[in-house]
Protein backbone atom coordinates (compact mmCIF):
# COMPACT_ATOMS: atom_id res chain seq x y z
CA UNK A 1 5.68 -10.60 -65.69
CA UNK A 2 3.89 -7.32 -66.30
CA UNK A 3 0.48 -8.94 -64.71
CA UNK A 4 2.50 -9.87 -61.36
CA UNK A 5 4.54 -6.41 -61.18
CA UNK A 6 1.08 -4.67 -61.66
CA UNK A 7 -0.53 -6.45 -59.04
CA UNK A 8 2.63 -6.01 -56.55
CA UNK A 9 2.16 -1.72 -57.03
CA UNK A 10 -1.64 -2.02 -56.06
CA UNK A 11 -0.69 -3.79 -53.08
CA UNK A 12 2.05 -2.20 -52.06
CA UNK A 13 0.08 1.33 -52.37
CA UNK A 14 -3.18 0.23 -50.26
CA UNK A 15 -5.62 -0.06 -53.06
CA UNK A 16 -7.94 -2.69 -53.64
CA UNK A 17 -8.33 -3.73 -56.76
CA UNK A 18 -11.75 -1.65 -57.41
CA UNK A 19 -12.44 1.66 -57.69
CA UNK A 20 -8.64 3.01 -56.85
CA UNK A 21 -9.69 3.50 -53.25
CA UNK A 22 -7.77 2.36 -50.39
CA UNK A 23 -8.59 -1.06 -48.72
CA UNK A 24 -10.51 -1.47 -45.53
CA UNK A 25 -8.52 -2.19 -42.51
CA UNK A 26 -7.81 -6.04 -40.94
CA UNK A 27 -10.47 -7.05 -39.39
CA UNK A 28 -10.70 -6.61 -35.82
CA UNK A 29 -8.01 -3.41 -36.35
CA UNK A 30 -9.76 0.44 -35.73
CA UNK A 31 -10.25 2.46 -38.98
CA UNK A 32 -8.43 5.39 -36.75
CA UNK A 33 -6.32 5.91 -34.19
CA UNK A 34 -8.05 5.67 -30.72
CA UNK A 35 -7.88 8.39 -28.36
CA UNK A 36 -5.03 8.59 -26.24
CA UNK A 37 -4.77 6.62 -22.87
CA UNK A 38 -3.64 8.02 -19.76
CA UNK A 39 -1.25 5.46 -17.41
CA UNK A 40 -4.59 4.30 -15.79
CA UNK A 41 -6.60 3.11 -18.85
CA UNK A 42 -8.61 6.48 -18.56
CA UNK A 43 -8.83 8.76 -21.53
CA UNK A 44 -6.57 11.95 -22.50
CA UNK A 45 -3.44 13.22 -20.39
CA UNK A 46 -3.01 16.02 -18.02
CA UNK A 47 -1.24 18.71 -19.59
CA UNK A 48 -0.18 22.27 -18.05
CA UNK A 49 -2.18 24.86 -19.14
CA UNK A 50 -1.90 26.64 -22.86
CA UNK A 51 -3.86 30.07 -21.85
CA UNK A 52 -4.45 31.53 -18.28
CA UNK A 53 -6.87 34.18 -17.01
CA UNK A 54 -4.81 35.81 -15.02
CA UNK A 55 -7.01 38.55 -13.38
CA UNK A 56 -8.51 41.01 -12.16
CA UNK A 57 -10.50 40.28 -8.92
CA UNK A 58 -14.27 41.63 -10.00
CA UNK A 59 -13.59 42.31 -12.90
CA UNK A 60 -15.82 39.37 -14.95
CA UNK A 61 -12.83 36.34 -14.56
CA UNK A 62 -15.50 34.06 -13.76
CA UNK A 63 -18.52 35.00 -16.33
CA UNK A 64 -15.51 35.00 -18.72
CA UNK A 65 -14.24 30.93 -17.75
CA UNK A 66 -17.76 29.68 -17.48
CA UNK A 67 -18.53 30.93 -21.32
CA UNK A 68 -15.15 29.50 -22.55
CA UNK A 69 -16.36 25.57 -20.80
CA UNK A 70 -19.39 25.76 -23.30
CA UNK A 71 -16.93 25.74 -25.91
CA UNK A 72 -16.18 22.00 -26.89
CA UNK A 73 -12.28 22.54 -26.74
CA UNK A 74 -11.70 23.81 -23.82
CA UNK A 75 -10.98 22.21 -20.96
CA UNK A 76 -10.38 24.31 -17.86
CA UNK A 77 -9.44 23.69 -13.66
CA UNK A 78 -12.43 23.90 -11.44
CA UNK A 79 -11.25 26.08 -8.68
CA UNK A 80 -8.47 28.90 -8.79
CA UNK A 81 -4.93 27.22 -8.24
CA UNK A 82 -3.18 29.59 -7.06
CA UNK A 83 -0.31 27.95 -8.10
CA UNK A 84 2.04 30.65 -8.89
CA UNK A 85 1.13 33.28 -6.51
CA UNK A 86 0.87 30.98 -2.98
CA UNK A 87 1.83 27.15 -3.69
CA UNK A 88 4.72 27.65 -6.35
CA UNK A 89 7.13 25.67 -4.14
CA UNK A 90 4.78 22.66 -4.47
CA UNK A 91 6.39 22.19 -8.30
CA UNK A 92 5.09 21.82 -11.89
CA UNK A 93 4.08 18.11 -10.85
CA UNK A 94 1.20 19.23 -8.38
CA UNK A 95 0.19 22.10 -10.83
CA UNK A 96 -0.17 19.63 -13.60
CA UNK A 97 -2.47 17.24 -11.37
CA UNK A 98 -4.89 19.93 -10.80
CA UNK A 99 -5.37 19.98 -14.61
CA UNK A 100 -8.51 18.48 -16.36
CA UNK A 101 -7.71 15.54 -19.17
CA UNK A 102 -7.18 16.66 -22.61
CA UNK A 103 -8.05 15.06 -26.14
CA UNK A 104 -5.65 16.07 -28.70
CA UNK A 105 -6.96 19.57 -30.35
CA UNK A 106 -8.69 20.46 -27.13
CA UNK A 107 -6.60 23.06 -24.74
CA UNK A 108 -6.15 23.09 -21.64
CA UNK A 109 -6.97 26.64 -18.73
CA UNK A 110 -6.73 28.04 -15.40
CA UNK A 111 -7.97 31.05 -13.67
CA UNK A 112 -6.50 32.56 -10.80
CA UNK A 113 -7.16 36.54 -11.00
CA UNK A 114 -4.61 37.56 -8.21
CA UNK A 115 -1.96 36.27 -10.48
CA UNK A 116 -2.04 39.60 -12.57
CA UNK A 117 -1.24 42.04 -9.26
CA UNK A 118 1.48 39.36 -7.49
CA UNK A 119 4.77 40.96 -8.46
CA UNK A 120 6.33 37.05 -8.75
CA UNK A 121 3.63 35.21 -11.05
CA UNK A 122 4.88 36.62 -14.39
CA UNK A 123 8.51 35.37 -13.72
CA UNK A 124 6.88 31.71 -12.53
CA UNK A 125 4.79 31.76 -15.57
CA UNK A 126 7.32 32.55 -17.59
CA UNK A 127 9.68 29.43 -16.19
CA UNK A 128 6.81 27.36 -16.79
CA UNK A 129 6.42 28.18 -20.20
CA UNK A 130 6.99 31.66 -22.20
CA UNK A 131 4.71 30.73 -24.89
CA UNK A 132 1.44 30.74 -22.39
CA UNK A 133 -1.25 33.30 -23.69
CA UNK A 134 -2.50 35.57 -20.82
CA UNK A 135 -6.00 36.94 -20.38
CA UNK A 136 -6.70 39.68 -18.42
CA UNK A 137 -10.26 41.00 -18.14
CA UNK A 138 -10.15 44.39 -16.73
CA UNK A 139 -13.19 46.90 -15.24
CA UNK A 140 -13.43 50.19 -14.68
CA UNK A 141 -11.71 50.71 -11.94
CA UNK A 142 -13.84 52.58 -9.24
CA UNK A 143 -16.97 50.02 -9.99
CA UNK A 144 -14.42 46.96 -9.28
CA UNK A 145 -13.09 48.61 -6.24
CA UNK A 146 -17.39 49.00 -5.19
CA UNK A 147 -17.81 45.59 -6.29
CA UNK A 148 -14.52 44.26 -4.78
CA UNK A 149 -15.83 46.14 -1.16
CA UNK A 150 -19.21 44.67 -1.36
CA UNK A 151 -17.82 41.40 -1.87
CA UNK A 152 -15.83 41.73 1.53
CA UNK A 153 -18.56 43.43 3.27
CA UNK A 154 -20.68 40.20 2.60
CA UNK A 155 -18.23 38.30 4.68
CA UNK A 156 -17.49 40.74 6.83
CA UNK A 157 -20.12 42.96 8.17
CA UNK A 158 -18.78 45.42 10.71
CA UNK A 159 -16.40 46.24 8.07
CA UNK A 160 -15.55 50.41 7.79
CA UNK A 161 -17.51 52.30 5.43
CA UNK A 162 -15.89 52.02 1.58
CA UNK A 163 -14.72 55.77 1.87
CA UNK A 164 -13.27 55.12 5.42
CA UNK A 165 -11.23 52.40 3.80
CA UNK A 166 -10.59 54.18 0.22
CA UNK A 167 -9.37 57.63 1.61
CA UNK A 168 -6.15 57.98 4.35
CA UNK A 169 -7.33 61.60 4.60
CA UNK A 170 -11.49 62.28 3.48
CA UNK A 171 -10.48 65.86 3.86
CA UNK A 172 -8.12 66.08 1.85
CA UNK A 173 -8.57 63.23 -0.39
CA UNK A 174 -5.47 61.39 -0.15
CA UNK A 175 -6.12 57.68 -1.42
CA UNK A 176 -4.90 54.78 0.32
CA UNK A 177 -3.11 52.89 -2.43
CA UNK A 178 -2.66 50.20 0.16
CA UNK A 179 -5.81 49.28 0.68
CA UNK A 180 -6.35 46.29 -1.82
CA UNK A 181 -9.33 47.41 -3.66
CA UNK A 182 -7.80 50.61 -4.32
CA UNK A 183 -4.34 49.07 -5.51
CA UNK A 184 -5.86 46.21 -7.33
CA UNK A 185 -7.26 49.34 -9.80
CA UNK A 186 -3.89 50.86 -10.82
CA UNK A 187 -3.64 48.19 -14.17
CA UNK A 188 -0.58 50.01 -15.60
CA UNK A 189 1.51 49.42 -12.87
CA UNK A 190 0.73 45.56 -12.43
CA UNK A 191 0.78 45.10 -16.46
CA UNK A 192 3.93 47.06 -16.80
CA UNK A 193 5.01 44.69 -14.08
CA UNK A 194 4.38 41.29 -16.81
CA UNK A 195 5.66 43.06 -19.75
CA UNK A 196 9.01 42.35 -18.40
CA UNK A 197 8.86 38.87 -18.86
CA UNK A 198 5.92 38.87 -22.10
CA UNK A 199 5.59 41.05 -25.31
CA UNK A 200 2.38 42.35 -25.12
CA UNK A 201 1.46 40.21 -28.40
CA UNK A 202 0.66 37.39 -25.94
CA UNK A 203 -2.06 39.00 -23.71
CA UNK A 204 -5.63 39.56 -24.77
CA UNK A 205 -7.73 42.50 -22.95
CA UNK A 206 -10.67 41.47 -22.14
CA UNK A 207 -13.83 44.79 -21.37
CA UNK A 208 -15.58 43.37 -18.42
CA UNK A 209 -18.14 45.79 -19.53
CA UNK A 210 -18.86 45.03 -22.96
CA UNK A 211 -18.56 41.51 -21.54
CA UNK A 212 -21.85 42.11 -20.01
CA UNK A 213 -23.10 44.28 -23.10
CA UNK A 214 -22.21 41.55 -25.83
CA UNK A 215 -21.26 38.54 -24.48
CA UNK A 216 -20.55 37.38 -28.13
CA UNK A 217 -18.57 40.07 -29.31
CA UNK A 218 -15.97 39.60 -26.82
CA UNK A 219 -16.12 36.04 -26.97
CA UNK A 220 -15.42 36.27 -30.35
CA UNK A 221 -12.21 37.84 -29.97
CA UNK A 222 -11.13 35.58 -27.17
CA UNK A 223 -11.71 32.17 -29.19
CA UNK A 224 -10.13 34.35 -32.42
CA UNK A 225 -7.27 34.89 -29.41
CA UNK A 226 -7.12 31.18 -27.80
CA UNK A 227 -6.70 30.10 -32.22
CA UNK A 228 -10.42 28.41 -31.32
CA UNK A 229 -13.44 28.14 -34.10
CA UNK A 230 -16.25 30.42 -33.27
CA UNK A 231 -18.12 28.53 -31.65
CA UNK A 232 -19.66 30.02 -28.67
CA UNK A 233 -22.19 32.47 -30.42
CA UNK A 234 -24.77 35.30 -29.92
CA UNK A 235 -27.34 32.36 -29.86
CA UNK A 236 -26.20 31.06 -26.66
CA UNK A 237 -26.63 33.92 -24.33
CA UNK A 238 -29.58 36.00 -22.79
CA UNK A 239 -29.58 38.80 -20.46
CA UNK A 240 -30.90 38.35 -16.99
CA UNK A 241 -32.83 41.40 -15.97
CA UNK A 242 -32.77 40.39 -12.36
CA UNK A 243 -29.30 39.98 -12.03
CA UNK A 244 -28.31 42.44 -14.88
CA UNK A 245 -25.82 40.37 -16.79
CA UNK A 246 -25.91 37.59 -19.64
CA UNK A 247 -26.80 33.66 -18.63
CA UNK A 248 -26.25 30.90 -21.03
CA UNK A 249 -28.80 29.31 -22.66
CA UNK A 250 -30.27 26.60 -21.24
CA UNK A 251 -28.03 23.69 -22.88
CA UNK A 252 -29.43 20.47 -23.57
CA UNK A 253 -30.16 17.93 -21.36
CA UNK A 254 -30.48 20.73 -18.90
CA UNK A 255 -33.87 22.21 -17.34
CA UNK A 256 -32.54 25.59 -16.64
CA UNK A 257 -29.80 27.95 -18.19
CA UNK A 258 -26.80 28.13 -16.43
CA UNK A 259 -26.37 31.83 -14.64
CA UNK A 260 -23.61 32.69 -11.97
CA UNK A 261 -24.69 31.64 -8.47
CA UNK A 262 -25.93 34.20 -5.52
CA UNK A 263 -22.66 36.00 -4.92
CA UNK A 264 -22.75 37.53 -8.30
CA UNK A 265 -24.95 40.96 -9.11
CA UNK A 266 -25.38 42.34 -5.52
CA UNK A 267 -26.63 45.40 -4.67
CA UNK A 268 -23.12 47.92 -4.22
CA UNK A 269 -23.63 50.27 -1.36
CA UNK A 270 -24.23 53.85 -2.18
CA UNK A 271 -21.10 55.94 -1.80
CA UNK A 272 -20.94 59.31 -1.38
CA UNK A 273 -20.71 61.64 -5.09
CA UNK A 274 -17.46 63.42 -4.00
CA UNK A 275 -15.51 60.52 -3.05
CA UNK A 276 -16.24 58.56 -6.12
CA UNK A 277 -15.15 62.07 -8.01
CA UNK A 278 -12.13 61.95 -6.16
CA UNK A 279 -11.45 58.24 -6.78
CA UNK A 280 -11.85 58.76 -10.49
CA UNK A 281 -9.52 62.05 -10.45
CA UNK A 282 -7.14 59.60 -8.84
CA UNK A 283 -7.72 56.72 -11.32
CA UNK A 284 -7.25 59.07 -14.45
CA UNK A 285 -3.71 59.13 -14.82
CA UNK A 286 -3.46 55.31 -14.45
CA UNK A 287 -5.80 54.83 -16.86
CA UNK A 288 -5.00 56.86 -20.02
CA UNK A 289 -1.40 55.26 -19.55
CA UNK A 290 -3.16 51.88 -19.39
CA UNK A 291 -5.10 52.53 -22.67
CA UNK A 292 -1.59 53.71 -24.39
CA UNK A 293 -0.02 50.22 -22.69
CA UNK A 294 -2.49 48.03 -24.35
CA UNK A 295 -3.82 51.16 -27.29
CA UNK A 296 -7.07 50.02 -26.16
CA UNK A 297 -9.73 53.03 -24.56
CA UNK A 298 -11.99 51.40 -22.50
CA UNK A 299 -13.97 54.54 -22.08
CA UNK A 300 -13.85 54.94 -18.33
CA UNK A 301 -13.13 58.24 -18.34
């Protein structure tokens, strides 16, 4: 009777009877779980998105996104959504089938940088889900304005000169807040705007600047940020004297690294000393309030 109880308690706890380890699966059964299997047979599941970048315009969104998608669990939307700043109407449904597939572990991210200055995206974020973690990757805010001008100017030649646009008044120096470049800038008044809705434990500040001047260090503190391993390192960056700002590595199976296209690293127009004086006087203010907001100093004074 002892034998036949003894053998019962080895099989009932999923040990063979050498060596104490557990017993191979059935034949023809998987050792693990498979992945999971959308409704059409195709791996992983659209999911809405954990983490967002939610701006600024110029100020490194895109360098930023295109180092995280080197990282092996991340998983991010191709092109800006938009979603809660111009197509909110269209539902959670739509938003969700923009989405790349997911494994379990990886997360899932979108970028749309006009969501940080649209007075209704923190309240539709919020709806969707008030646990999202928000990245924001902010510049100084006279070069972004420059960069933000040049961008335009690209498209749109016969476009007024930058101080023509920047100043209501060149004579006296009035700014035109209105003008988007200009208003774009004032990051205490847009992030004052989202910490109605979010404590400001779930944003991450991103230095567009030191984004350029160590790649790794900042994207240390966004995977640290994101709860990601450290993965994307030091060793996969280089700085590209021609365009003046850090490529990727080539990555393998590759035969070139991977920089930002054409549109990134043109030339900004000269501007005139006293009008980018007067720009910064402006600026001041709104900055050493931002840098109290966030009790980061981004040095751009």
């Amino acid at each position: 009777m002892l034998l036949i109880l003894t053998s019962l308690f080895y099989c009932l706890s999923g040990y063979s009877e050498s060596a104490g380890r557990r017993a191979p699966a059935p034949p023809g059964l998987p050792a693990t779980p498979p992945p999971r299997l959308s409704g059409d047979g195709s791996f992983g599941a659209r999911e809405l998105p954990q983490a967002i970048i939610i701006g600024v315009k110029k100020g490194g969104t895109r360098a930023l996104l295109e180092f995280l998608r080197v990282h092996p669990d991340v998983r991010a939307a191709g092109a800006e959504t938009h979603f809660f700043d111009r197509f909110y109407e269209r539902g959670l449904d739509w938003y969700r089938s923009l989405m790349p597939r997911t494994l379990e572990g990886q997360i899932t991210m979108e970028k749309t940088p006009s969501y940080f200055v649209t007075r209704e995206a923190p309240r539709h974020v919020y709806a969707m889900n008030r646990l999202t973690k928000l990245i924001v990757v902010v510049r100084d805010p006279v070069t972004r304005a420059i960069s933000d001008y040049t961008q335009t100017r690209t498209k749109s030649p016969g476009l007024p000169s930058f101080q023509n646009l920047a100043f209501k008044n060149i004579t006296t120096g009035l700014i035109d807040t209105s003008w988007s470049a200009v208003h774009i800038g004032i990051y205490a008044k847009h992030l004052d705007n989202w910490l109605r809705y979010f404590p400001l434990s779930r944003f991450l500040f991103v230095s567009g600047e030191r984004l350029v001047a160590d790649p790794a260090g900042e994207m240390g503190r966004v995977q640290d940020f994101l709860g990601l391993k450290r993965v994307v390192t030091d060793k996969h960056f280089y700085f590209n004297q021609t365009k003046g700002f850090p490529c990727l590595k080539k990555p393998e199976g590759s035969s070139r690294p991977r920089c930002l296209g054409k549109s990134k690293g043109r030339t900004h127009p000269r501007i005139p000393p006293d009008a980018l004086l007067r720009l910064r006087e402006f600026y001041r203010p709104f900055n050493l309030k931002f840098y109290q907001m966030t009790g980061l100093n981004f040095g751009w004074d």
